[in-house]
C-alpha atoms as a PDB file:
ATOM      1  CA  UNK A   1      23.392 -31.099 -97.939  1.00  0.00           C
ATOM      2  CA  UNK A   2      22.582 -28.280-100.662  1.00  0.00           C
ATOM      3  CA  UNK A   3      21.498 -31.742-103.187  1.00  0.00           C
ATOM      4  CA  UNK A   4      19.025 -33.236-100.387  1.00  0.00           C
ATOM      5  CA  UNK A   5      17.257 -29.770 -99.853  1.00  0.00           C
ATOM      6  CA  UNK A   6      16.724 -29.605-103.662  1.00  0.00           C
ATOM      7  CA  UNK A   7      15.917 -32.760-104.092  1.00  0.00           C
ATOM      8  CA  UNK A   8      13.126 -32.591-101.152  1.00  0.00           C
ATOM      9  CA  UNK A   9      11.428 -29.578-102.743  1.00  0.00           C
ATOM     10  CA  UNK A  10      11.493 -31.329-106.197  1.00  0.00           C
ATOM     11  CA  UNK A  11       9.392 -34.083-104.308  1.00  0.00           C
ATOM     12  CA  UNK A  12       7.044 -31.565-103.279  1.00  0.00           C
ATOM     13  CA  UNK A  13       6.493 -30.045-105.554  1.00  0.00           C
ATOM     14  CA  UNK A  14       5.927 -33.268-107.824  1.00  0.00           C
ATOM     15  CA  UNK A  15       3.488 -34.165-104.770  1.00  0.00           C
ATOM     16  CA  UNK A  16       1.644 -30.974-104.878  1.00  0.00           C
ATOM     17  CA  UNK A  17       0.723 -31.100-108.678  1.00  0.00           C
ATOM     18  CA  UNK A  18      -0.263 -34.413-108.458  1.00  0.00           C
ATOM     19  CA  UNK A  19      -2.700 -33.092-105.879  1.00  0.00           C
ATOM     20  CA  UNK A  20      -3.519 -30.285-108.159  1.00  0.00           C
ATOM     21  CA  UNK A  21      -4.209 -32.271-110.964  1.00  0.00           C
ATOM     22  CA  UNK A  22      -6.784 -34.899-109.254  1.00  0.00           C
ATOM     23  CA  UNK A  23      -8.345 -32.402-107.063  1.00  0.00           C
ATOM     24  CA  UNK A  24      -8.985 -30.576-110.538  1.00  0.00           C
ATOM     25  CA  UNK A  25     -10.562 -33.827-112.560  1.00  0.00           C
ATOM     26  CA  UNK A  26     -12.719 -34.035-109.826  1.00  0.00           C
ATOM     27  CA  UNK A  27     -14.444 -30.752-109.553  1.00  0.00           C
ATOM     28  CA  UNK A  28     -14.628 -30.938-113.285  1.00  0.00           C
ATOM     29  CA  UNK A  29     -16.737 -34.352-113.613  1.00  0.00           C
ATOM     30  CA  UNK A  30     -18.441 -32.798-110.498  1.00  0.00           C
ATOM     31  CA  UNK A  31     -19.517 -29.713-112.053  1.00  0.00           C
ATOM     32  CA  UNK A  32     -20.154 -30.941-115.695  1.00  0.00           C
ATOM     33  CA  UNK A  33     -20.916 -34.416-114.898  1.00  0.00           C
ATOM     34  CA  UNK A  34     -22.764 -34.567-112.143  1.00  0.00           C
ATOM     35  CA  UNK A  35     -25.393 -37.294-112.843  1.00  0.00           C
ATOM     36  CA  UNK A  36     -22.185 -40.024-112.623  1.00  0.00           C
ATOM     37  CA  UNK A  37     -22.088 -39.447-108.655  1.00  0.00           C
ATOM     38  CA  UNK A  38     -25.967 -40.725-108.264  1.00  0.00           C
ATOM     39  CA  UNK A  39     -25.818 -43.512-110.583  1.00  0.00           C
ATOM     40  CA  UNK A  40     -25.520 -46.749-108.117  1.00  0.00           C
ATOM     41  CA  UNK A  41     -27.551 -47.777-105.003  1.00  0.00           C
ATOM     42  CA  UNK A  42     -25.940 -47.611-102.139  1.00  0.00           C
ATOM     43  CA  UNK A  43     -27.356 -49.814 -99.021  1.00  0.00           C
ATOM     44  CA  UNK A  44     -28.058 -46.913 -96.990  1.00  0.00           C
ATOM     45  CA  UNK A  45     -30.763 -46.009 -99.782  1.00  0.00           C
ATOM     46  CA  UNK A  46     -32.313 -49.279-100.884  1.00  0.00           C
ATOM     47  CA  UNK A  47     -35.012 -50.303 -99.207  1.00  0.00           C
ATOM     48  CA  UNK A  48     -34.713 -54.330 -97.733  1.00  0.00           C
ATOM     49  CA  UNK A  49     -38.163 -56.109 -97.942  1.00  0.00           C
ATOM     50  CA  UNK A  50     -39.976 -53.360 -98.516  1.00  0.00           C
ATOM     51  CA  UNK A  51     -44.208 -53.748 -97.568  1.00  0.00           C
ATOM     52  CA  UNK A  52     -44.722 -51.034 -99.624  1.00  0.00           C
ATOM     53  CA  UNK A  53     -42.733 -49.659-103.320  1.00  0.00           C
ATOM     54  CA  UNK A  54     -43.456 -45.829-104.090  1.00  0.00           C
ATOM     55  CA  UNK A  55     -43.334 -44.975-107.638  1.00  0.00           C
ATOM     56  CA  UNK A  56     -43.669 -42.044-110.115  1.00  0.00           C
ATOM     57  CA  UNK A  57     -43.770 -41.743-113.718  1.00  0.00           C
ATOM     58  CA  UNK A  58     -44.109 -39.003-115.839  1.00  0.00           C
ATOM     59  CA  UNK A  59     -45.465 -38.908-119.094  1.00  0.00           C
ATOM     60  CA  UNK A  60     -44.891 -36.738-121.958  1.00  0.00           C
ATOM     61  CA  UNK A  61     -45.116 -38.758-125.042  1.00  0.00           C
ATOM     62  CA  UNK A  62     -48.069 -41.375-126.721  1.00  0.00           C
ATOM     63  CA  UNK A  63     -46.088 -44.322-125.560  1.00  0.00           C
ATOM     64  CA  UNK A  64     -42.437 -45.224-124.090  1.00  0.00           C
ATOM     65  CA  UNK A  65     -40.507 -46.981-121.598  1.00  0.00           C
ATOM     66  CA  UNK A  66     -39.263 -46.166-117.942  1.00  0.00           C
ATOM     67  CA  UNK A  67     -36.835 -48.150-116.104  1.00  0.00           C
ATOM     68  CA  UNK A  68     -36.403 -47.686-112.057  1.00  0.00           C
ATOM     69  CA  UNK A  69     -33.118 -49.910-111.380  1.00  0.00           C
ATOM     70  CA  UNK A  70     -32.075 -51.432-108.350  1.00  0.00           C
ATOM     71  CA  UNK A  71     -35.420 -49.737-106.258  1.00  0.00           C
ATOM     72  CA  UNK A  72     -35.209 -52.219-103.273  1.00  0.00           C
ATOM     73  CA  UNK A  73     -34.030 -55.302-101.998  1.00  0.00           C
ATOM     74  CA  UNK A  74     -35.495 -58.429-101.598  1.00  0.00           C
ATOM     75  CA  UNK A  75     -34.180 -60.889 -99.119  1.00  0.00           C
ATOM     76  CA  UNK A  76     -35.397 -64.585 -98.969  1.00  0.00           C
ATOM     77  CA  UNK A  77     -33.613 -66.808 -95.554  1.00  0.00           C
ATOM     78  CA  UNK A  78     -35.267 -70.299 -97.017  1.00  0.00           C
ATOM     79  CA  UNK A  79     -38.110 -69.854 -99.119  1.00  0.00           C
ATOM     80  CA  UNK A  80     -40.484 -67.355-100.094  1.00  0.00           C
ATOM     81  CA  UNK A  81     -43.350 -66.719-102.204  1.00  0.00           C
ATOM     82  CA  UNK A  82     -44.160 -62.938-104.465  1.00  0.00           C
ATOM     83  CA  UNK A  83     -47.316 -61.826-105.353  1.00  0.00           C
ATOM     84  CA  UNK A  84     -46.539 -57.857-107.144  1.00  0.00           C
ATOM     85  CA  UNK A  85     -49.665 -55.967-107.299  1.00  0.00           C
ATOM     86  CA  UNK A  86     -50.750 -52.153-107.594  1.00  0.00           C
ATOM     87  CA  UNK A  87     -52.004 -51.512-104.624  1.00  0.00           C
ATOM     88  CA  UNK A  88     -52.922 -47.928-104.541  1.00  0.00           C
ATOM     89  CA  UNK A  89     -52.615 -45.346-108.106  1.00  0.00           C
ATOM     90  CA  UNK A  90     -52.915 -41.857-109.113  1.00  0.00           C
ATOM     91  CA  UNK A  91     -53.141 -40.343-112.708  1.00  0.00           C
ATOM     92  CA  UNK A  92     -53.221 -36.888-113.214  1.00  0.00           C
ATOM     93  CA  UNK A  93     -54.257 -34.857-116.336  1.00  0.00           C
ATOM     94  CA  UNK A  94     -54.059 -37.696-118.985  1.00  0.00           C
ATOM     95  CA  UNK A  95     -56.568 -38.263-120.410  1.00  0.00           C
ATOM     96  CA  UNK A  96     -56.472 -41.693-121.736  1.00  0.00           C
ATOM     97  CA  UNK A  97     -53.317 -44.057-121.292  1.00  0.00           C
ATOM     98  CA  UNK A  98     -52.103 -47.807-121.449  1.00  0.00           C
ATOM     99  CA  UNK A  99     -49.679 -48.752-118.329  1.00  0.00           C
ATOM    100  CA  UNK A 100     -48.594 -52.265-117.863  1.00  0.00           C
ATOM    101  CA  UNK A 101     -45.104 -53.572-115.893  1.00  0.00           C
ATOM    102  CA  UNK A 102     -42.120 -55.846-115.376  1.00  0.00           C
ATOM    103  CA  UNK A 103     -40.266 -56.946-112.287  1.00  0.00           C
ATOM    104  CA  UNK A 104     -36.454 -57.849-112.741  1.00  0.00           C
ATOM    105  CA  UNK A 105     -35.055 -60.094-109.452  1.00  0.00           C
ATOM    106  CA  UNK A 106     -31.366 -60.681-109.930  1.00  0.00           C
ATOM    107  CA  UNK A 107     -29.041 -62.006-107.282  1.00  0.00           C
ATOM    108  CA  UNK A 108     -25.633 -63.740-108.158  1.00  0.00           C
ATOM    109  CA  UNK A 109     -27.473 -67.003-108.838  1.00  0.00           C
ATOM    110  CA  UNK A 110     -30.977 -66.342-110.149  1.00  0.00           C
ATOM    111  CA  UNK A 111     -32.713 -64.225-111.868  1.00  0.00           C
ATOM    112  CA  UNK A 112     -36.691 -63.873-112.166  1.00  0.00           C
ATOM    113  CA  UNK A 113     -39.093 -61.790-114.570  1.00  0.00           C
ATOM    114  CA  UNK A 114     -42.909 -61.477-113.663  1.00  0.00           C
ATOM    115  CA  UNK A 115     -44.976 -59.853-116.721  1.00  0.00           C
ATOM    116  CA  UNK A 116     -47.642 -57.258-115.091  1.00  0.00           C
ATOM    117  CA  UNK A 117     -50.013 -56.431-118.105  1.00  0.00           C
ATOM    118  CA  UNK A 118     -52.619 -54.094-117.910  1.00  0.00           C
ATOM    119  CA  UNK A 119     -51.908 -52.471-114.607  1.00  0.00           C
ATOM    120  CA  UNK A 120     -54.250 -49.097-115.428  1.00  0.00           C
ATOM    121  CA  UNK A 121     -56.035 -48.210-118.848  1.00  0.00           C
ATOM    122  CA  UNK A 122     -58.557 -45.525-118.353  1.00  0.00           C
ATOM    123  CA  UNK A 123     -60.489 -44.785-121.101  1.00  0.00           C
ATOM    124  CA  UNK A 124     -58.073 -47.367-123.576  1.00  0.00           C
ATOM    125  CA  UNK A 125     -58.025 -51.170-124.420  1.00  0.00           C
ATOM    126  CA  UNK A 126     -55.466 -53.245-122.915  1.00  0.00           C
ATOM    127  CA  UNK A 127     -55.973 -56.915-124.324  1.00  0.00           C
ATOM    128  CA  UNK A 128     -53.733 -59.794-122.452  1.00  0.00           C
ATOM    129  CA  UNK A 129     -53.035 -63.420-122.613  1.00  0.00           C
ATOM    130  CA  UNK A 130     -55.998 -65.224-120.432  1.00  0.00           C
ATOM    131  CA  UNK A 131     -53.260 -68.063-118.642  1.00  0.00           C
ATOM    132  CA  UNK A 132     -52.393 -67.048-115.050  1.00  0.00           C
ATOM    133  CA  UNK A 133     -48.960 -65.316-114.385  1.00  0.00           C
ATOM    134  CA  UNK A 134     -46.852 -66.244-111.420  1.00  0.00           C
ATOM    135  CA  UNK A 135     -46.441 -63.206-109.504  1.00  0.00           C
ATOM    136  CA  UNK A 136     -49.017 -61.444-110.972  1.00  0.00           C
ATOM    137  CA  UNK A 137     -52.002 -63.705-110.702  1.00  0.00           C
ATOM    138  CA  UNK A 138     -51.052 -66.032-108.134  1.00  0.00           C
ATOM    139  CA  UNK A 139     -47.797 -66.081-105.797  1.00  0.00           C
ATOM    140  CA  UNK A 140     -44.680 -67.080-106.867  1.00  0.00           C
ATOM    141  CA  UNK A 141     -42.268 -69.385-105.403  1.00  0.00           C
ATOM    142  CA  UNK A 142     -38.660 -67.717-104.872  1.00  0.00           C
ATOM    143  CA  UNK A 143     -35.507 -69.593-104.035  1.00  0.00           C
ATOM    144  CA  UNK A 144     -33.114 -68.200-100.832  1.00  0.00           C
ATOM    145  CA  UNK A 145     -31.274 -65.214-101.998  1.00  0.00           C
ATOM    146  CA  UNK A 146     -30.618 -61.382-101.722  1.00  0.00           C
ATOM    147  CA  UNK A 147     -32.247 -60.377-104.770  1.00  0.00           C
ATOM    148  CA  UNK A 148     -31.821 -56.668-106.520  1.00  0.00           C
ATOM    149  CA  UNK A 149     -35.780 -55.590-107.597  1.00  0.00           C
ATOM    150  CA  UNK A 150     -35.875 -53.474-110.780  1.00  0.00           C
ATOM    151  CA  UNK A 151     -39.605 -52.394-112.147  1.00  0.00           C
ATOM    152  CA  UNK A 152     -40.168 -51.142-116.226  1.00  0.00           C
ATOM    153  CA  UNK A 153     -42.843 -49.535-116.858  1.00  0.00           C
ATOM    154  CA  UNK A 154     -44.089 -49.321-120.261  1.00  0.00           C
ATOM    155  CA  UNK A 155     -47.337 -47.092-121.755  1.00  0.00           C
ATOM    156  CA  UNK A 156     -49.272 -46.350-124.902  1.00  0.00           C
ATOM    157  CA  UNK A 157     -52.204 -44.605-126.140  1.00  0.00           C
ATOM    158  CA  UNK A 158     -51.880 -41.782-123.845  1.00  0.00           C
ATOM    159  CA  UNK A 159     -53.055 -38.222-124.259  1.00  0.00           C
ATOM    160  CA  UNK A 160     -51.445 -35.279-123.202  1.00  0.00           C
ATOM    161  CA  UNK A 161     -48.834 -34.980-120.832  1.00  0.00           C
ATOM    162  CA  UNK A 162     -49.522 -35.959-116.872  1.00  0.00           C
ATOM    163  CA  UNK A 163     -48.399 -38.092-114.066  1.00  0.00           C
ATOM    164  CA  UNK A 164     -48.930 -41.220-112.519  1.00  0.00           C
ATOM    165  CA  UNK A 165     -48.120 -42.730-109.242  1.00  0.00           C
ATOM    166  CA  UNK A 166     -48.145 -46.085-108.285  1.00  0.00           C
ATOM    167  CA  UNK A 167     -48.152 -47.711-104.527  1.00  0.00           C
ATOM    168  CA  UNK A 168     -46.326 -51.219-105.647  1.00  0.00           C
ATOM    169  CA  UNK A 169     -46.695 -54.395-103.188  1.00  0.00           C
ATOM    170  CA  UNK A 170     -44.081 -57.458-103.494  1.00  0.00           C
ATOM    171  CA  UNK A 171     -46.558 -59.628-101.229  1.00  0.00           C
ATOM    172  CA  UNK A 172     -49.927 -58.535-102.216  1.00  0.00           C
ATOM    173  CA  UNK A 173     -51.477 -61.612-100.108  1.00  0.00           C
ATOM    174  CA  UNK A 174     -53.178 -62.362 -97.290  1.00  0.00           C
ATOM    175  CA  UNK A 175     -51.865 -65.963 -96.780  1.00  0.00           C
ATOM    176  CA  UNK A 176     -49.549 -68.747 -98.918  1.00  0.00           C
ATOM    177  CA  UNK A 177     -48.486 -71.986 -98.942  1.00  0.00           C
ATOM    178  CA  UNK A 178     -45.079 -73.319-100.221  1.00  0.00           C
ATOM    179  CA  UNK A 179     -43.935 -76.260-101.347  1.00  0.00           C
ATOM    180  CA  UNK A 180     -41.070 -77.593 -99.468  1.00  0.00           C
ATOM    181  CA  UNK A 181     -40.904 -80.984-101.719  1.00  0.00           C
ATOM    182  CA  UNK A 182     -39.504 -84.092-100.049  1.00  0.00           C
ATOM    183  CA  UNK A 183     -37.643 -82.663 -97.503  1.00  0.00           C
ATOM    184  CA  UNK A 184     -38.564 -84.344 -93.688  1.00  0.00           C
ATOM    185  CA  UNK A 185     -38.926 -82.458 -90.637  1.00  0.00           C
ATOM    186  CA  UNK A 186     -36.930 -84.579 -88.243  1.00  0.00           C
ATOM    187  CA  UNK A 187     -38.032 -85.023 -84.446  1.00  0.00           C
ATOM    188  CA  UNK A 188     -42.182 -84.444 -84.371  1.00  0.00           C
ATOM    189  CA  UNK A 189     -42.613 -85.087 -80.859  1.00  0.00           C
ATOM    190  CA  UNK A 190     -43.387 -81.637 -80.161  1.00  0.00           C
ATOM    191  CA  UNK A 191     -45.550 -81.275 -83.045  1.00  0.00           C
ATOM    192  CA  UNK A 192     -49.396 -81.031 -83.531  1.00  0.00           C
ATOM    193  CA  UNK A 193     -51.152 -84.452 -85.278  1.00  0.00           C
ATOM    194  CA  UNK A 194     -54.621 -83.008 -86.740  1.00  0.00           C
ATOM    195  CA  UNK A 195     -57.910 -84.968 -85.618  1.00  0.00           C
ATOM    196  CA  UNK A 196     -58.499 -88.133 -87.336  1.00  0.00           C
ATOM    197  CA  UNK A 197     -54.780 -88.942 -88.402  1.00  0.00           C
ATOM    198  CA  UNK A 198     -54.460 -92.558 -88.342  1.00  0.00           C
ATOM    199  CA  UNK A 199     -51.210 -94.820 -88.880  1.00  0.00           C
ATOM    200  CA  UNK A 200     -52.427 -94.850 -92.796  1.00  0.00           C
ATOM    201  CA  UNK A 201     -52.465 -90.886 -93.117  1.00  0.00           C
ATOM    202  CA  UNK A 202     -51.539 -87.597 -91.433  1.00  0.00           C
ATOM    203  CA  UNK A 203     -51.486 -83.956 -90.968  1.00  0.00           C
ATOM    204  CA  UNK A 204     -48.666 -82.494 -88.556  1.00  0.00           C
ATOM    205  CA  UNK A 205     -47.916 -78.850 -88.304  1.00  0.00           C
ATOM    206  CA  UNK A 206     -45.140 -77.489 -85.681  1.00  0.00           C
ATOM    207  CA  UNK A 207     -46.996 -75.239 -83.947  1.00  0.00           C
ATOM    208  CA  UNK A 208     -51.061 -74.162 -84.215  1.00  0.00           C
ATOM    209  CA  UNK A 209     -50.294 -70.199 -83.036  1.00  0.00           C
ATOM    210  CA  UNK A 210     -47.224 -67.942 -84.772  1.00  0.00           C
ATOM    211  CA  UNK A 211     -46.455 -64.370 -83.893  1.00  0.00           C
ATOM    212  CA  UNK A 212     -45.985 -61.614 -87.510  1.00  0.00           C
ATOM    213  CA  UNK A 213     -42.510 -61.102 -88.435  1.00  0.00           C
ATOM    214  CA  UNK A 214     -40.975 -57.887 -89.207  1.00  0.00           C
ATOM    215  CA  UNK A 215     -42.998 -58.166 -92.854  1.00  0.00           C
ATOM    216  CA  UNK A 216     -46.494 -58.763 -91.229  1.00  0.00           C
ATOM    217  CA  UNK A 217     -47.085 -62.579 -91.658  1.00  0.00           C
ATOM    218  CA  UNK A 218     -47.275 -65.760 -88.957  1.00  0.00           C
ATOM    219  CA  UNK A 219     -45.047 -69.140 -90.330  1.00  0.00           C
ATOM    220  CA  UNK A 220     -46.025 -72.597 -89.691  1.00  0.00           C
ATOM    221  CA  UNK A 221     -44.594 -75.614 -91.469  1.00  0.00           C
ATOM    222  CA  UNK A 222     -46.618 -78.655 -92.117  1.00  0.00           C
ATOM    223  CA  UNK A 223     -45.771 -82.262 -93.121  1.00  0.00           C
ATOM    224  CA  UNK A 224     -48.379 -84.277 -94.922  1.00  0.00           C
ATOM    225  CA  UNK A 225     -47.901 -88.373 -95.765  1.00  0.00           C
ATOM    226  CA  UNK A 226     -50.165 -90.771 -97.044  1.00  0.00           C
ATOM    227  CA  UNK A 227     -49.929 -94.672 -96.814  1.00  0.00           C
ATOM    228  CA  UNK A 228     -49.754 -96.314-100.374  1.00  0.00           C
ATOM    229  CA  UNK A 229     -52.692 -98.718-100.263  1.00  0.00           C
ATOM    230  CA  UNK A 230     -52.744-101.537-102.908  1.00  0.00           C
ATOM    231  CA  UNK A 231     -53.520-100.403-106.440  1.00  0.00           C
ATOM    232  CA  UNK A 232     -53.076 -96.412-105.185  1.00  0.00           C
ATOM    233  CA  UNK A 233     -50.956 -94.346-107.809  1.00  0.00           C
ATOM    234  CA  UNK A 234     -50.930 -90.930-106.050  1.00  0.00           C
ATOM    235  CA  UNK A 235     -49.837 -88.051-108.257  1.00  0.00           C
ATOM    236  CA  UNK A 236     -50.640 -84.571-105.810  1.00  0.00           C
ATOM    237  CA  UNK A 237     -52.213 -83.751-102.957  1.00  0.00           C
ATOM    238  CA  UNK A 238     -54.682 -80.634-102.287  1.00  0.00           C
ATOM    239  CA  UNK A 239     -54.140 -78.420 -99.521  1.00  0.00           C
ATOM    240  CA  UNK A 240     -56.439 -75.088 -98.581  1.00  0.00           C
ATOM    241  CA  UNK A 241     -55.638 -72.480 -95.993  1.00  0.00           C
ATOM    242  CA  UNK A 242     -59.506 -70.717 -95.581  1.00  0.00           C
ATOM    243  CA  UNK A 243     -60.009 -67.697 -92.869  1.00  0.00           C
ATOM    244  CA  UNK A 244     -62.356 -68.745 -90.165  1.00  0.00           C
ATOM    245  CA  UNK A 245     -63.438 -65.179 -89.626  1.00  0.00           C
ATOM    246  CA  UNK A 246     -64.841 -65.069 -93.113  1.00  0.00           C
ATOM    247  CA  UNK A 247     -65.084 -68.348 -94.576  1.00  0.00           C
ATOM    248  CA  UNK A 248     -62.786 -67.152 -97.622  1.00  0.00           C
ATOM    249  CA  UNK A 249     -60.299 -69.651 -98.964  1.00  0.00           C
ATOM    250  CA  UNK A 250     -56.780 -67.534 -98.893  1.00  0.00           C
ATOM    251  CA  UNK A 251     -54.513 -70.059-100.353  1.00  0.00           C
ATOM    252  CA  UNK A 252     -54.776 -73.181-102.509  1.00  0.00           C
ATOM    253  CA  UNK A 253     -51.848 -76.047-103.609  1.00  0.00           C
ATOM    254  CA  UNK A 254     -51.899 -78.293-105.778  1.00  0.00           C
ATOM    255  CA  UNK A 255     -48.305 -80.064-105.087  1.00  0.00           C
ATOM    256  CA  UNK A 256     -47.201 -83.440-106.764  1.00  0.00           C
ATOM    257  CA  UNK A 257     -45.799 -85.798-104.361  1.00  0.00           C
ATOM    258  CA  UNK A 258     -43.225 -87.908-104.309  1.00  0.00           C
ATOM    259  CA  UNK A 259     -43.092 -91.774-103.495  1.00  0.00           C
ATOM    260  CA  UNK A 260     -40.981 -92.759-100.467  1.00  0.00           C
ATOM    261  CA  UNK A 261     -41.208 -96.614-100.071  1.00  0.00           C
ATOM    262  CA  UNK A 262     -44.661 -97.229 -99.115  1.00  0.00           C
ATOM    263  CA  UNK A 263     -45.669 -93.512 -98.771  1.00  0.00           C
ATOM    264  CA  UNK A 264     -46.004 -89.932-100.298  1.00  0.00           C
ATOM    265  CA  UNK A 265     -45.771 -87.241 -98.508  1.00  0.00           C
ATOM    266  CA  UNK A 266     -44.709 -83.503 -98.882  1.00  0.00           C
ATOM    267  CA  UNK A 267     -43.524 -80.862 -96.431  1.00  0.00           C
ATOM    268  CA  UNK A 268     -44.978 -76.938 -96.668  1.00  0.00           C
ATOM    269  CA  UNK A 269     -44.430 -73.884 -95.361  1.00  0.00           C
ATOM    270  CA  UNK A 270     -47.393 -71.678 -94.125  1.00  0.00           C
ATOM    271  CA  UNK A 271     -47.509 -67.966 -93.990  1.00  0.00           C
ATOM    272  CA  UNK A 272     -50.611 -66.232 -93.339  1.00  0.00           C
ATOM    273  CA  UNK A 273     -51.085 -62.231 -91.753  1.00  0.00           C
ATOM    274  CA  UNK A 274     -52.890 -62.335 -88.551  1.00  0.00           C
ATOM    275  CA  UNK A 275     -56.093 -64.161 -88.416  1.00  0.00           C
ATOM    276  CA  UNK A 276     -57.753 -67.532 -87.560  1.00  0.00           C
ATOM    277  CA  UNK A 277     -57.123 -70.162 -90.250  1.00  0.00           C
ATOM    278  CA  UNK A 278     -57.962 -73.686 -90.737  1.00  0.00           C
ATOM    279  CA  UNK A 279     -55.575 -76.012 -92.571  1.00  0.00           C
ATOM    280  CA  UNK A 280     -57.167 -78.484 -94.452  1.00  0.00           C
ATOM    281  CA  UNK A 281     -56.187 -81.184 -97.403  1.00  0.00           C
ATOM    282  CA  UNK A 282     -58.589 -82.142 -99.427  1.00  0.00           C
ATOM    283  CA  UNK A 283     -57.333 -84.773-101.609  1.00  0.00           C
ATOM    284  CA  UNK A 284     -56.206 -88.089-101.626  1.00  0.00           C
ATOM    285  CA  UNK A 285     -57.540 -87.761 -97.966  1.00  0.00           C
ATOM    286  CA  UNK A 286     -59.390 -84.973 -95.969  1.00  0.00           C
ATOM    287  CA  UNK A 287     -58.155 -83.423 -92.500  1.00  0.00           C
ATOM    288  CA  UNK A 288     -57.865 -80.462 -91.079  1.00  0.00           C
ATOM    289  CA  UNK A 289     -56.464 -78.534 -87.920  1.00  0.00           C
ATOM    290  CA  UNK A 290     -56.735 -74.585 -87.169  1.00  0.00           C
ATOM    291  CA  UNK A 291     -53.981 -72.283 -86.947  1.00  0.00           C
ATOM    292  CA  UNK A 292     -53.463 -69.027 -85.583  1.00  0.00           C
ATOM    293  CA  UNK A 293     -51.864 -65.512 -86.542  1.00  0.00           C
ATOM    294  CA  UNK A 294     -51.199 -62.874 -83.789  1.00  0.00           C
ATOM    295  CA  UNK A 295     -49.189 -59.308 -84.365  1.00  0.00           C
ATOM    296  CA  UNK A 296     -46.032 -59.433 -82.620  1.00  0.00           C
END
């Protein structure tokens, strides 16, 4: 009886320096390391599809780099399209600087980088390749995914010490159109034919009014096919989305088509914030048919 008591307070004792000994470790990496509890996202502080990306830099040499990891996420169901933009900035007491940007979209699967050049220069030069950037200069298709969005910021020529901030938009757009390639859309019998189809040609959308989403835009789909007449060879068709209100053309495609026994056709996804639109392609045949965008 004498040998179990002993042995039982041997046990606890074992058990209470054990105790002891990580309870110590981790007020110690606590109090003299105390950056390694911050380090990683956690979902209750990343943002999911984000309208809006709040950033601040600040500045204390002639040039250098800044990395913001992991600042929100970006979640794509089907299909989407990017367009990054600074929408809104601030610089305080530099007085000259070079600012341009990358986006970083990583899931398990993909990964995309979108060069933003020349985002601010007061008072410097900021020379950049003339071609248009996806992303940047026009939107950007992106595959389904869950996709982690890291921004770098990178500067030059800038005097004395300061701060900017920077009001960052992932869909800088009013509207967009995406190609959906050769997939079909199934039963149309509750879809809308645009005026003037004929059995050579046709516009079909699958509805002509959408309510926003949580992110502020309207979806439509639309299916487009063209007869092959003798001799035809088409290569793309033309499609523009223009605002009635204003006459403004908010979208353009250019899509190559693909050949499916006597016809092309393509299928597209719409998205557009709330407005009157009309839907028109342009080339290898014209129609049209208006659409319509109200907040939810």
């Amino acid at each position: 009886m004498s040998s179990w008591f002993i042995s039982k307070k041997i046990s606890l004792a074992v058990l209470v320096i054990i105790v002891a000994g990580l309870l110590s470790t981790y007020l110690y990496f606590v109090i003299f390391y105390p950056m390694l509890t911050s380090t990683l996202p956690t979902s209750a502080t990343v943002t999911v599809n984000p309208s809006l990306v709040s950033l601040e830099l600040e500045i204390t040499s002639s040039e250098g780099m800044r990395e913001f990891k992991d600042i929100a996420i970006i979640e794509v169901d089907d299909v989407d399209s990017l367009l990054f933009r600074i929408v809104d900035s601030r610089v305080e007491k530099l007085e000259s600087l070079s600012l341009s940007g990358r986006v970083r979209l990583e899931s398990g699967e993909k990964t995309y980088e979108i060069s933003m050049p020349c985002i601010l220069f007061p008072a410097s030069s900021c020379p950049r390749i003339t071609m248009i950037i996806p992303g940047y200069d026009a939107p950007l298709t992106i595959e389904s995914g869950r996709y982690l969005l890291t921004f770098e910021l990178s500067w030059r020529e800038a005097r004395d010490s300061g701060k900017v901030s920077l009001m960052l938009s992932p869909r800088a757009y009013d509207a967009s159109m995406i190609s959906l390639g050769s997939r079909e859309p199934g039963d149309t019998s509750n879809w809308v034919t645009a005026e003037g189809s004929t059995r050579s040609y046709t516009l079909l959308v699958d509805k002509v009014e959408a309510i926003t989403d949580d992110l502020g835009f309207g979806e439509f789909k639309a299916y487009v096919w063209v007869f092959q007449t003798v001799g035809d060879d088409v290569k793309m068709f033309r499609l523009e989305l223009t605002s009635i209100e204003s006459g403004i053309v908010k979208a353009v495609l250019d899509v190559p088509v693909e050949k499916k026994e006597i016809y092309y056709h393509v299928m597209l996804a719409v998205k557009a914030r709330p407005g009157s639109y009309e839907l028109s392609i342009k080339h290898p045949i014209q129609l049209s048919i208006d659409l319509r965008v109200r907040e939810g």
